[in-house]
Protein backbone atom coordinates (compact mmCIF):
# COMPACT_ATOMS: atom_id res chain seq x y z
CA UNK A 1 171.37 -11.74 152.06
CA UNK A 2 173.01 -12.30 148.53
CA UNK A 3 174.89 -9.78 147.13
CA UNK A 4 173.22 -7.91 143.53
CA UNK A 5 174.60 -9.15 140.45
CA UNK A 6 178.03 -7.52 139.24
CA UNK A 7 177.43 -4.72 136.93
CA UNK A 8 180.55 -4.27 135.61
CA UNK A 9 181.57 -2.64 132.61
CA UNK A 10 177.78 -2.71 130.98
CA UNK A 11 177.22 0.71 128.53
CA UNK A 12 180.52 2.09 129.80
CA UNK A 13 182.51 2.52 127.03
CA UNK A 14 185.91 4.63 128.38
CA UNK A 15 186.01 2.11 131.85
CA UNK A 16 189.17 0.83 132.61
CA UNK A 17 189.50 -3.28 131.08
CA UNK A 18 192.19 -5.24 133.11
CA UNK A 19 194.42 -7.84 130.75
CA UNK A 20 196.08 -10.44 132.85
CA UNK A 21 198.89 -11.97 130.65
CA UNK A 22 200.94 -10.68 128.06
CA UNK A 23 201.20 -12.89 125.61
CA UNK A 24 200.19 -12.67 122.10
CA UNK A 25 196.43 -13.23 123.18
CA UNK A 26 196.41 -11.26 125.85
CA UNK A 27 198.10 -8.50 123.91
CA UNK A 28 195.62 -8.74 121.06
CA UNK A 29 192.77 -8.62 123.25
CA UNK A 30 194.40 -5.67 124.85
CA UNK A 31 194.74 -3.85 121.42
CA UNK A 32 190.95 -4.62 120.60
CA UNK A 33 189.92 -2.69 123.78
CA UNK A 34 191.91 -0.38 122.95
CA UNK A 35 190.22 0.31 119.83
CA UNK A 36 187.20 0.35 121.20
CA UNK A 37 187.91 3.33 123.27
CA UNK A 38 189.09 2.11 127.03
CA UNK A 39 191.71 2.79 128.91
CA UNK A 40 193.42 -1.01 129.10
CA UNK A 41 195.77 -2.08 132.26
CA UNK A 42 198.24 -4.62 131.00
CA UNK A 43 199.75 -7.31 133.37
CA UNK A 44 202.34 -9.94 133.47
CA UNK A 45 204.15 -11.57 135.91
CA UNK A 46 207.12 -11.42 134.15
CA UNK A 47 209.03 -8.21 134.27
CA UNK A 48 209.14 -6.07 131.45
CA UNK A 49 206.21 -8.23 129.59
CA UNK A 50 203.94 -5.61 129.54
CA UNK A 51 205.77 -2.99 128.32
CA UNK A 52 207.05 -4.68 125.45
CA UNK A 53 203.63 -6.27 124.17
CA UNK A 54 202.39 -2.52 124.51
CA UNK A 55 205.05 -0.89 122.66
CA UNK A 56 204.86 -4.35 120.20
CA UNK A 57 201.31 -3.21 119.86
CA UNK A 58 201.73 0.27 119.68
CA UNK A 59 203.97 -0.19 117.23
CA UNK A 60 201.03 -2.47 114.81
CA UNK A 61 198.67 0.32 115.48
CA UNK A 62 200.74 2.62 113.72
CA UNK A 63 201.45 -0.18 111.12
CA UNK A 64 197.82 -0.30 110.25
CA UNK A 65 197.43 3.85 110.44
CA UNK A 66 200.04 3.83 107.65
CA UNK A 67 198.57 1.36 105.94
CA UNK A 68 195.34 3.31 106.05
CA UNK A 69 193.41 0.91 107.33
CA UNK A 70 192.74 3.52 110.46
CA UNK A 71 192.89 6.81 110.82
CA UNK A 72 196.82 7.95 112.58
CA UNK A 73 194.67 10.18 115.01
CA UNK A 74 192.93 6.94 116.08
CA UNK A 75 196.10 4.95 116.53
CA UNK A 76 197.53 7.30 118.58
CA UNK A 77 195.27 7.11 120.96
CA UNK A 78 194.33 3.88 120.55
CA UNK A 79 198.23 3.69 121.77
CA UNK A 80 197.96 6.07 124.55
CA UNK A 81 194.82 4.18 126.44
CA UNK A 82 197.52 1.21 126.76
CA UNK A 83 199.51 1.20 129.93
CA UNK A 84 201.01 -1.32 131.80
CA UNK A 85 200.09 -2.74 135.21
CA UNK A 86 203.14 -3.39 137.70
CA UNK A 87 200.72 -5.25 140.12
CA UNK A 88 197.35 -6.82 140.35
CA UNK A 89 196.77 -4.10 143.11
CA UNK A 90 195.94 -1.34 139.78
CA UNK A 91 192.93 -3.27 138.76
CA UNK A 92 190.94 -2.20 141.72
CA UNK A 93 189.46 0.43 139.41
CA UNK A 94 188.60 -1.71 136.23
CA UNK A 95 185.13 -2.72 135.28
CA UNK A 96 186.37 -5.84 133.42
CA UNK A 97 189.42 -7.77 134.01
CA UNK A 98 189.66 -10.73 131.15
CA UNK A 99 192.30 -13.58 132.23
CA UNK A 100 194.29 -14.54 129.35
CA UNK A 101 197.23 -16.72 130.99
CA UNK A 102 198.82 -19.79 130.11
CA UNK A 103 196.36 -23.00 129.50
CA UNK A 104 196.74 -24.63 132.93
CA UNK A 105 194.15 -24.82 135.85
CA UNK A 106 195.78 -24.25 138.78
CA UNK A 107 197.93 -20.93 137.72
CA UNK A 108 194.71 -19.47 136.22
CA UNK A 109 192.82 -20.42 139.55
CA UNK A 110 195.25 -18.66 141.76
CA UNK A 111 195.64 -15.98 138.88
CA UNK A 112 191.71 -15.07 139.51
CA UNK A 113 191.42 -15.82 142.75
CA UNK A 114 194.38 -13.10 143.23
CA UNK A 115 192.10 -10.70 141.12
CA UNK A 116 188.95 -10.77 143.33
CA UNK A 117 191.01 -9.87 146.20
CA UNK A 118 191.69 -6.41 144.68
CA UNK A 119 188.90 -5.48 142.17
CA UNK A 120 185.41 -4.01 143.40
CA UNK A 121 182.19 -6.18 143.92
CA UNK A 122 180.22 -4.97 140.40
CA UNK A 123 183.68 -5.43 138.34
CA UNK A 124 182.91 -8.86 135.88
CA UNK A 125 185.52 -11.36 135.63
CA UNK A 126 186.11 -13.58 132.34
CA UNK A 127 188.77 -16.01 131.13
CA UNK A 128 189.76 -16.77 127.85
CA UNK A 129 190.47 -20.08 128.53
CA UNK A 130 189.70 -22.48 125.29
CA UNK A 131 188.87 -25.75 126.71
CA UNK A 132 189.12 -25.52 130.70
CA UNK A 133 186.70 -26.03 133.02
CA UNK A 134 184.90 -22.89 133.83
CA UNK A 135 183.02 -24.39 137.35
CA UNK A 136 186.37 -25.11 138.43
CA UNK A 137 187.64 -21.69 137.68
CA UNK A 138 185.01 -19.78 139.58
CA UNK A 139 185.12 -22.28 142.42
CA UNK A 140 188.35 -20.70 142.89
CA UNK A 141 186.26 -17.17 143.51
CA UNK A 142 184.16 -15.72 146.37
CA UNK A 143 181.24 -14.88 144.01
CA UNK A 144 181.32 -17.25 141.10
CA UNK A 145 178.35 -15.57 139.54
CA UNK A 146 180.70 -13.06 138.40
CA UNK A 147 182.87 -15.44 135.78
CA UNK A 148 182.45 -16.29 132.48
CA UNK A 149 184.16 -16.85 129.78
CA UNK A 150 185.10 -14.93 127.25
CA UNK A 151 187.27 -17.09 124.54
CA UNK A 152 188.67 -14.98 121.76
CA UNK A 153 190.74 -16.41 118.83
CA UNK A 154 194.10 -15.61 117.93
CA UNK A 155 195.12 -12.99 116.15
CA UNK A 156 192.12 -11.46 118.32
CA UNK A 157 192.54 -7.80 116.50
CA UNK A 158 191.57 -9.44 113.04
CA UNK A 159 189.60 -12.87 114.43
CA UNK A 160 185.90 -11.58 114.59
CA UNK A 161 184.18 -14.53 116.35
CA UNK A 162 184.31 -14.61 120.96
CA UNK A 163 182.61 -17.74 122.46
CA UNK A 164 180.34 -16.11 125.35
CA UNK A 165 180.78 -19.07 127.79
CA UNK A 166 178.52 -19.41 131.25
CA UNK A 167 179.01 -22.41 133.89
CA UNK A 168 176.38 -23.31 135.99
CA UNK A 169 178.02 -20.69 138.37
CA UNK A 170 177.78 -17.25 136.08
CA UNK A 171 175.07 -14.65 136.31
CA UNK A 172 173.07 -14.44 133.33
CA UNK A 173 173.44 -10.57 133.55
CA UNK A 174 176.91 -10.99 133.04
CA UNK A 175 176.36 -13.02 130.35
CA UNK A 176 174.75 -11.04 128.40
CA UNK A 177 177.04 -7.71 129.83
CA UNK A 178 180.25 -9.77 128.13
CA UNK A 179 177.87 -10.45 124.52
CA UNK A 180 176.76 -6.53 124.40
CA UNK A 181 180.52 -5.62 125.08
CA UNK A 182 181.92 -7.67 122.52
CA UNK A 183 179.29 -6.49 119.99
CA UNK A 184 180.01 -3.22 120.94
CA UNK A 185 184.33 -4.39 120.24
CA UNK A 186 183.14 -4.70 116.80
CA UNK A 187 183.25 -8.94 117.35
CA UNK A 188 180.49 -11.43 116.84
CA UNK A 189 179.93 -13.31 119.58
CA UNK A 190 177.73 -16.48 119.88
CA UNK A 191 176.84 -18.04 123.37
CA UNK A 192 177.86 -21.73 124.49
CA UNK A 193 177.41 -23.85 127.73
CA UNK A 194 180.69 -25.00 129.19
CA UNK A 195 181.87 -28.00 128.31
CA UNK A 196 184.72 -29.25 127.20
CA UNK A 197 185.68 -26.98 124.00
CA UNK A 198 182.67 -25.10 124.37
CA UNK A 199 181.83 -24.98 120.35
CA UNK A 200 184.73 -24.30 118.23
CA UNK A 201 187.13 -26.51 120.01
CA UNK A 202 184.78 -29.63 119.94
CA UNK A 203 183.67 -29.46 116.55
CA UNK A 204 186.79 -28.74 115.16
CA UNK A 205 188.16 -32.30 116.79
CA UNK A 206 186.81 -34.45 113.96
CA UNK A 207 188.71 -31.92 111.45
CA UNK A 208 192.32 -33.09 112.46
CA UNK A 209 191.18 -36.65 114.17
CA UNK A 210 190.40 -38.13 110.76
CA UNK A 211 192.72 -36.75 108.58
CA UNK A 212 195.44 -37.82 111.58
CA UNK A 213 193.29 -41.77 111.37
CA UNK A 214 193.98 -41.59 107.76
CA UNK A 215 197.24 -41.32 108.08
CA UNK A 216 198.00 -43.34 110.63
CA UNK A 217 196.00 -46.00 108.25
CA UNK A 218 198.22 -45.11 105.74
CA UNK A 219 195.82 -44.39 103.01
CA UNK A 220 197.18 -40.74 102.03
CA UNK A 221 199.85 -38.63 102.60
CA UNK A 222 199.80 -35.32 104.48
CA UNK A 223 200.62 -33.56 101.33
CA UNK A 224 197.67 -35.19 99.46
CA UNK A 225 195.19 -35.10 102.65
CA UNK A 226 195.81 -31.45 102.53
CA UNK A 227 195.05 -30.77 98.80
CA UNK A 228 192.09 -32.85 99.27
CA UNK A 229 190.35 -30.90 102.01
CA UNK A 230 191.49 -27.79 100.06
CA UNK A 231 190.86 -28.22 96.69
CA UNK A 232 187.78 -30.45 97.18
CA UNK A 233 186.05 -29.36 100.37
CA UNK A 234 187.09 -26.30 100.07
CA UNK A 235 188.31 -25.87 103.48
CA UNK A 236 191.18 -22.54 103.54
CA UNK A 237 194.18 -25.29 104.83
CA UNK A 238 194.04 -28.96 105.30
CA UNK A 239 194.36 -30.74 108.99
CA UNK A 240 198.28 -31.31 108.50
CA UNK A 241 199.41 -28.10 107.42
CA UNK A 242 196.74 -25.77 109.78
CA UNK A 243 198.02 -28.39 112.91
CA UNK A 244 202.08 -27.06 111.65
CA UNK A 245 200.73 -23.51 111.66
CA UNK A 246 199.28 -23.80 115.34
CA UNK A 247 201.74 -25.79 116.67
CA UNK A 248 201.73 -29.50 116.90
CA UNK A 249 202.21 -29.56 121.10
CA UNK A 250 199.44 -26.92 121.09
CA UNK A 251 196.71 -28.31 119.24
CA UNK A 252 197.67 -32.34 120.58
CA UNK A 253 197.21 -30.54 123.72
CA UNK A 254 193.87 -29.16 123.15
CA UNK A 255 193.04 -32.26 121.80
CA UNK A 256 193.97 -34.40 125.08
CA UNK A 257 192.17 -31.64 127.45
CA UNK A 258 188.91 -32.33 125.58
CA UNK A 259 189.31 -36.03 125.55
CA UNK A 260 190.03 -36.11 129.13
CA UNK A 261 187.20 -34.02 129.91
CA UNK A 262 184.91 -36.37 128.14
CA UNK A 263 185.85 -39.27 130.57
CA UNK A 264 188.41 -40.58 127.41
CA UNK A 265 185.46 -40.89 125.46
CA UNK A 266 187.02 -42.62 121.96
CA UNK A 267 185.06 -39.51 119.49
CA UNK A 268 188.09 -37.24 120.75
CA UNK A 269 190.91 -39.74 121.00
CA UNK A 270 194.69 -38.26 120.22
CA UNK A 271 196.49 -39.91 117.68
CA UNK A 272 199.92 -41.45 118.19
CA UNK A 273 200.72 -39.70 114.78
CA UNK A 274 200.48 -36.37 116.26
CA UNK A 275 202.01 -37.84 119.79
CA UNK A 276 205.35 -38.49 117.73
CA UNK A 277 205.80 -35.33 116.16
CA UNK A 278 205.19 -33.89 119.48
CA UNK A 279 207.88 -36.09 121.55
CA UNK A 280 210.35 -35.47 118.27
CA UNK A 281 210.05 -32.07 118.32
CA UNK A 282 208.79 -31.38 115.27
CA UNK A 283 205.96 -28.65 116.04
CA UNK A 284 205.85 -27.24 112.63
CA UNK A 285 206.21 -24.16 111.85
CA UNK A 286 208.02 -22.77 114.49
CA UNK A 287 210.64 -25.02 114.84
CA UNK A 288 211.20 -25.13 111.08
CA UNK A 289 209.43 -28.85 111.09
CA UNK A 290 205.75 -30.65 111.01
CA UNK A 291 204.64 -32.87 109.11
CA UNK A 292 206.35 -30.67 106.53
CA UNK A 293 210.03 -29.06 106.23
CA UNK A 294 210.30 -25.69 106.76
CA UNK A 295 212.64 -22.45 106.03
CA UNK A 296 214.80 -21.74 103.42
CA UNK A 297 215.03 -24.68 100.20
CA UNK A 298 212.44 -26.69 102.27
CA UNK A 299 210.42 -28.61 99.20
CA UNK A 300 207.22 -27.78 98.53
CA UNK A 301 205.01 -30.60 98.96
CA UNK A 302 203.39 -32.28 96.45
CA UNK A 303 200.05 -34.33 96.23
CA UNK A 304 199.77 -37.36 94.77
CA UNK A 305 197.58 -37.94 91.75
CA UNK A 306 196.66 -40.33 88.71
CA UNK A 307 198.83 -39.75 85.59
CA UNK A 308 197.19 -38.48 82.66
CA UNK A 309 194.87 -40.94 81.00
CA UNK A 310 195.86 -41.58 77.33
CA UNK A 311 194.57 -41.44 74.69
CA UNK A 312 193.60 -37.64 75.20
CA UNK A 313 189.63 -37.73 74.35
CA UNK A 314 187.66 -38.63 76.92
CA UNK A 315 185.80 -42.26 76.79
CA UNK A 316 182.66 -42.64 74.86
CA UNK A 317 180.30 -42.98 78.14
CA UNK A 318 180.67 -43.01 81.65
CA UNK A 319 177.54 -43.86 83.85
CA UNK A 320 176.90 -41.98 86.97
CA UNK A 321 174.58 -43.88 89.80
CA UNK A 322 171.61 -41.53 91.65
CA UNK A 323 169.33 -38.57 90.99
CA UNK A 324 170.49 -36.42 94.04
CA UNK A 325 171.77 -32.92 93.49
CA UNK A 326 175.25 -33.92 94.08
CA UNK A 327 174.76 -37.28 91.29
CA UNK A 328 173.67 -34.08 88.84
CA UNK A 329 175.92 -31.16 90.10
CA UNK A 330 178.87 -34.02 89.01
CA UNK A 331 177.32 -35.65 86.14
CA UNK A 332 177.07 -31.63 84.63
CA UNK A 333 180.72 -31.12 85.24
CA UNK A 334 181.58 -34.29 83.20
CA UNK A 335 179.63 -33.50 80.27
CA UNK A 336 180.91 -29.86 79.79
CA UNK A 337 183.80 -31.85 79.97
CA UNK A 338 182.86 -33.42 76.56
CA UNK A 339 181.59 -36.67 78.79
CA UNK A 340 178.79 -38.82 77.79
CA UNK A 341 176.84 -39.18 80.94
CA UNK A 342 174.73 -42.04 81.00
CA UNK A 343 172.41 -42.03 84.33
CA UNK A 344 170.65 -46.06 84.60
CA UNK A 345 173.96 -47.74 83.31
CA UNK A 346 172.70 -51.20 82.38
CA UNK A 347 175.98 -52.75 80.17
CA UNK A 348 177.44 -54.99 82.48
CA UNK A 349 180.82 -53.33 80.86
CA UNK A 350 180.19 -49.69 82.21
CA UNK A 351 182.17 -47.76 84.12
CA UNK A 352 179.71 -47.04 87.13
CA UNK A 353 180.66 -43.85 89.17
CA UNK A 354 178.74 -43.23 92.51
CA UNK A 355 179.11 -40.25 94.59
CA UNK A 356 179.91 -41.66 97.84
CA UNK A 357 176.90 -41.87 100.63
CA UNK A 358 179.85 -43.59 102.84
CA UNK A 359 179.92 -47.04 101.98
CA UNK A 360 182.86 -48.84 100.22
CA UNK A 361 183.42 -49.00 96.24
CA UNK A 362 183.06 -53.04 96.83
CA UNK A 363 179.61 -52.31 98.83
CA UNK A 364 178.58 -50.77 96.49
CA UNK A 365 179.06 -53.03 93.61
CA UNK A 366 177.62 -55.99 95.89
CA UNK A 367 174.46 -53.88 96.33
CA UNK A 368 174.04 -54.39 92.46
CA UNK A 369 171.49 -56.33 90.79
CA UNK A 370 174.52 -57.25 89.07
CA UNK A 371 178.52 -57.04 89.33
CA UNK A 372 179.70 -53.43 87.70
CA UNK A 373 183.25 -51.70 87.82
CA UNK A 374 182.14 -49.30 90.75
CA UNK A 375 184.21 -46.13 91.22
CA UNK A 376 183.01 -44.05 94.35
CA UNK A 377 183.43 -40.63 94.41
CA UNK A 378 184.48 -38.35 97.44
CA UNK A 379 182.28 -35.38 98.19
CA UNK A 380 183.15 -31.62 96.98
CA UNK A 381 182.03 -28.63 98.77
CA UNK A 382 181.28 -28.18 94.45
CA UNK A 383 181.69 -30.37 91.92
CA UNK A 384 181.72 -27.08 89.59
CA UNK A 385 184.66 -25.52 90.94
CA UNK A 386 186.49 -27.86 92.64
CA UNK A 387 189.55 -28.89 90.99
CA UNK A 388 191.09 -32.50 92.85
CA UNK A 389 188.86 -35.39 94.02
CA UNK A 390 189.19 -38.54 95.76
CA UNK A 391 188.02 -42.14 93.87
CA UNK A 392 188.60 -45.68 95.18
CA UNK A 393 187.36 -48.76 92.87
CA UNK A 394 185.63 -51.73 93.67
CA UNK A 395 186.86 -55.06 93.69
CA UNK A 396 185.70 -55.97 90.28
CA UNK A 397 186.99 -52.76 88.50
CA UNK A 398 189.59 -53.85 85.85
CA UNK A 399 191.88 -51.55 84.14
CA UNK A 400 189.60 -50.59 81.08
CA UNK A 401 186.49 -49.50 83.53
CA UNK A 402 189.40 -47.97 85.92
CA UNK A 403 190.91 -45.53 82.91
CA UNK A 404 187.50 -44.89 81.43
CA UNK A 405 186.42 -43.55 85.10
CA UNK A 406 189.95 -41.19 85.98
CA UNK A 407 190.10 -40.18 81.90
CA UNK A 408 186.26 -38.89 82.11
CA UNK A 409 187.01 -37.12 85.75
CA UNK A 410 190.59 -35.08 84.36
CA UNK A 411 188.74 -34.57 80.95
CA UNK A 412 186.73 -32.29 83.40
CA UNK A 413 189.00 -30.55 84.80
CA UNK A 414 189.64 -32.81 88.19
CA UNK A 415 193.16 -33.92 89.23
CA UNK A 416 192.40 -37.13 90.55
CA UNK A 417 193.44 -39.29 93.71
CA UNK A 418 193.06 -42.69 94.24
CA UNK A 419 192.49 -43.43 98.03
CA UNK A 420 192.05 -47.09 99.45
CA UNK A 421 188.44 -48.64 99.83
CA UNK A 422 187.44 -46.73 102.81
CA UNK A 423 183.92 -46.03 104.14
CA UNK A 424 183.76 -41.86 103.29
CA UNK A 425 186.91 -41.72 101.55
CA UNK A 426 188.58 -38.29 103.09
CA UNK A 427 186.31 -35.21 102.67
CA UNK A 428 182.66 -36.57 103.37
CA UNK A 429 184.31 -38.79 105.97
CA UNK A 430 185.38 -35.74 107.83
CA UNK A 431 182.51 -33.21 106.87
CA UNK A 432 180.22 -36.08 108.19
CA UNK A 433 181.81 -36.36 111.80
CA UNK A 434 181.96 -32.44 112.35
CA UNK A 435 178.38 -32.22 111.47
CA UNK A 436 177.59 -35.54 113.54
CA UNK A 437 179.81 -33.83 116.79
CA UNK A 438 177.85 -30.38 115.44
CA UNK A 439 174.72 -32.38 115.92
CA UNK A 440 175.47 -33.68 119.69
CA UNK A 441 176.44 -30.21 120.27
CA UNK A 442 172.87 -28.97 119.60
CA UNK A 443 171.24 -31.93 121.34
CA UNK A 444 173.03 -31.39 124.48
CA UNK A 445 172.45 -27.80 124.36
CA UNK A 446 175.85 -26.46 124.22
CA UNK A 447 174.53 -24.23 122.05
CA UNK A 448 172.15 -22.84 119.62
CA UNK A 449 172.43 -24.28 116.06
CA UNK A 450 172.71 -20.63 114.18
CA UNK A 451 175.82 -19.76 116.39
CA UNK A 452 177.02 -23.45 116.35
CA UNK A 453 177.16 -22.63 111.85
CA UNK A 454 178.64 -18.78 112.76
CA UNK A 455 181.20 -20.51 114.94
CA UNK A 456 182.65 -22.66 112.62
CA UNK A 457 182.49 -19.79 110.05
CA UNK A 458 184.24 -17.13 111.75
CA UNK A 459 186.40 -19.34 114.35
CA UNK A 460 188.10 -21.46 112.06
CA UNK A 461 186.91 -20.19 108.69
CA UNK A 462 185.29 -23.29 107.34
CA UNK A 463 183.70 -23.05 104.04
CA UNK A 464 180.22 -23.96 105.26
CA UNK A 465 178.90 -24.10 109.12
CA UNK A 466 178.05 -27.99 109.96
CA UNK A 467 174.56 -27.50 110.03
CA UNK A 468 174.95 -25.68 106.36
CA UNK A 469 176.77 -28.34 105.12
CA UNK A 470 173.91 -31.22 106.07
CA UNK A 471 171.64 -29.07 104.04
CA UNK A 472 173.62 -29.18 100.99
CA UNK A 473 174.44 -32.98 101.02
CA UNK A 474 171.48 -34.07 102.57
CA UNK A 475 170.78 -35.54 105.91
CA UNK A 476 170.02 -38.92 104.54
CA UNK A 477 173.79 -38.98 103.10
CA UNK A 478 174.97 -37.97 106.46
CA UNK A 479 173.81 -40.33 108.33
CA UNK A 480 174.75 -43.12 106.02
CA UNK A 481 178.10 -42.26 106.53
CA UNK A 482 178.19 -42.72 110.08
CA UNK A 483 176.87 -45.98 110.00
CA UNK A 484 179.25 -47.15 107.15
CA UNK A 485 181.88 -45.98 109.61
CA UNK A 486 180.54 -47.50 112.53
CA UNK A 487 179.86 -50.77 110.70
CA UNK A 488 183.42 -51.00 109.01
CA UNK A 489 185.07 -49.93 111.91
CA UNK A 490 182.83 -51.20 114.87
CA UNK A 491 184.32 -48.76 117.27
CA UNK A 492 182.54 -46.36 119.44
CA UNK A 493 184.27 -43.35 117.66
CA UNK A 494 181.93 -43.27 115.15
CA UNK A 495 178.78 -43.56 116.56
CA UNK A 496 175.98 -41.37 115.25
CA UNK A 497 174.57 -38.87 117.55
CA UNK A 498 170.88 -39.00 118.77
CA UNK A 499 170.82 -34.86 117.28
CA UNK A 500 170.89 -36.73 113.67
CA UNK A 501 167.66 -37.74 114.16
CA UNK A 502 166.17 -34.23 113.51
CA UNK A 503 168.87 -32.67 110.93
């Protein structure tokens, strides 16, 4: 006879939640419990852990109170509800114990397995492992069913998204127990099937793997990837300086659990680039060096651009290739810019710029009825605001065509970047693989294609969800980029998901 699905903490909003580790996320997820109004056991192996996170903690809450971001009353006993655990053995009253340990199989195993033996039958057990296996954590467990996972993201107090993850193992109840409860935390939580990286984690991969490839092909910078991504796709940091800010060993490490759990398939490859900084040493951040110096006199780093075109006014007429909403959205920007925009160039003498659909500047031009100076154009979350861009020229663009094209772009407004020949250039190269892993995401059901967009949004603060952004530059111009990557590059990497098919 089966036992009846765990009840656990469901619409009890003083039971006891369990922490399991200490560290900054379990201490953050403690706090948010906290808040919420239980009374929050905090463990750690290591003695005196607990107690210092909690006074650590207790010691933001009060922060915040004077801040007056909450009232002091609150804070205080906010503070009070935190106490620590000296053994496992004090859980057996908790409703919810969350697992938030380091990233490593076996020591979480054991660490759950330990759990069970002292917690009651209803209590629900989640992890917040990022990119483990959950079927191999609850295999660890007498009753599977009761596991999920329950992946916050750090600083968890202020981070609003939590990945609801089930395995084939977890009781749907549960499921939707762990969603109601972090609703209730004030969180927004979106649902995903495990696998490896569940949805932020595995759409995210594309975000440092190309800028990483670019480098590595040695067609930018990290300083001028980063503005790039910034100040043209309008992401809040580019891959080189958010990987510092992580941690370089942290996020190569994510990166290498995914790619392992996808049988080494090439889409989530680590880069030797990354691999180096790793083996050097140089984490970022927090050992005072990255990809960039840090500390005290460290130099600021500095994109490259194109010089200033002289003369100062702008040339007489630039032509602009296409009648899609980007074509216009850029072809505006250049004539408040004092730009004649001419949109059929014929002169075999003009300037030609075409916003990139992936393929090459030289492409391009051999696509012509007839050879033209061709200047592609990267994509821009908005060619209104944004204030860099990315431009490679074709083959047969001499110097007169190549200054007409960068003096009509900065008499706009744009600081501009010449990048080598490549299919996609740097931002639509990367906004077309997350979409394109976004899209396999959907089509393998991982999960739904609203909380796929939310997750992306609130988990890593992207300017638009992947699914938003195919809307905005078009599905056509999405899937053209793939297959100029796949063609120029003929590895498996960049092969376009069947889930294109019905952006």
């Amino acid at each position: 006879m089966s036992e009846p699905p765990p009840a656990g903490i469901a619409g009890a909003g003083a039971a006891c939640v369990g922490i399991a580790g200490a560290g900054a996320m379990g201490a953050g997820i403690a706090q948010v419990a906290a808040m919420a109004g239980h009374n929050v056991l905090l463990y750690d192996l290591r003695p005196g852990a607990a107690p210092a996170a909690i006074a650590a903690t207790r010691a933001a809450l009060e922060q915040l109170a004077a801040k007056g971001k909450i009232p002091p009353a609150a804070a205080a006993a906010a503070g009070a509800r935190l106490q620590p655990a000296a053994a496992l053995a004090q859980f057996a009253g908790c409703g919810l114990v969350i697992e938030a340990i380091v990233e490593e199989l076996g020591p979480k195993r054991e660490l759950l397995r330990d759990i069970e033996a002292v917690v009651g039958p209803e209590c629900l057990l989640a992890t917040n492992t990022s990119s483990l296996s959950l079927a191999a954590l609850a295999a660890a467990l007498r009753a599977p069913r009761r596991l999920a996972g329950m992946h916050f993201f750090n600083p968890a107090p202020r981070m609003e998204l939590v990945e609801i993850v089930a395995s084939v193992a977890t009781d749907p109840a549960a499921v939707a127990a762990l969603e109601a409860l972090a609703r209730a935390w004030g969180k927004t939580p979106v649902r995903a099937r495990a696998t490896p990286g569940f949805i932020v984690n595995r759409v995210a991969r594309p975000f440092y793997g190309e800028g990483l490839r670019l480098i590595a092909e040695q067609a930018a910078a990290p300083a001028t990837l980063d503005a790039l991504l910034r100040d043209a796709g309008g992401f809040r940091m580019g891959p080189c300086e958010l990987t510092d800010l992580i941690g370089q060993d942290v996020n190569f490490a994510v990166t290498r659990t995914v790619w392992e759990a996808f049988f080494h398939d090439p889409r989530f490859a680590p880069s030797l680039v990354q691999q180096e900084l790793v083996e050097a040493g140089w984490l970022g951040r927090k050992t005072g060096r990255g990809f960039y110096p840090y500390g005290e006199g460290a130099p600021a780093p500095e994109a490259a651009a194109e010089p200033p075109v002289p003369p100062a006014p702008p040339p007489a007429r630039i032509g602009i290739t296409g009648d899609d909403a980007l074509s216009e959205a850029l072809a505006r920007r250049l004539e408040r810019g004092g730009v004649h925009v001419v949109r059929h160039p014929h002169l075999p003498t003009d300037a030609v710029l075409h916003v990139s659909d992936g393929r090459t500047a030289a492409e391009l031009e051999a696509a012509g009825e007839r050879p033209q100076p061709t200047v592609v154009v990267d994509l821009a979350l908005d060619y209104v605001t944004a204030t860099r861009i990315a431009v490679a020229a074709s083959p047969h663009c001499h110097e007169t065509a190549w200054v007409e094209a960068v003096g009509a772009l900065q008499a706009a407004g744009f600081a501009v970047t010449r990048l080598p020949d490549l299919p996609g250039l740097a931002v639509l190269r990367t906004v077309a693989m997350i979409i394109n892993e976004a899209a396999d995401a959907l089509h393998y059901g991982v999960a739904a294609r609203d909380d796929i967009d939310l997750a992306m949004r609130k988990g890593v603060n992207y300017p638009l969800g992947p699914f938003a952004w195919a809307e905005r530059i078009g599905a056509a111009r999405v899937r053209s980029a793939m297959a100029a990557l796949a063609a120029f590059y003929g590895e498996d990497r960049y092969r376009p998901s069947p889930g294109l098919r019905g952006l």
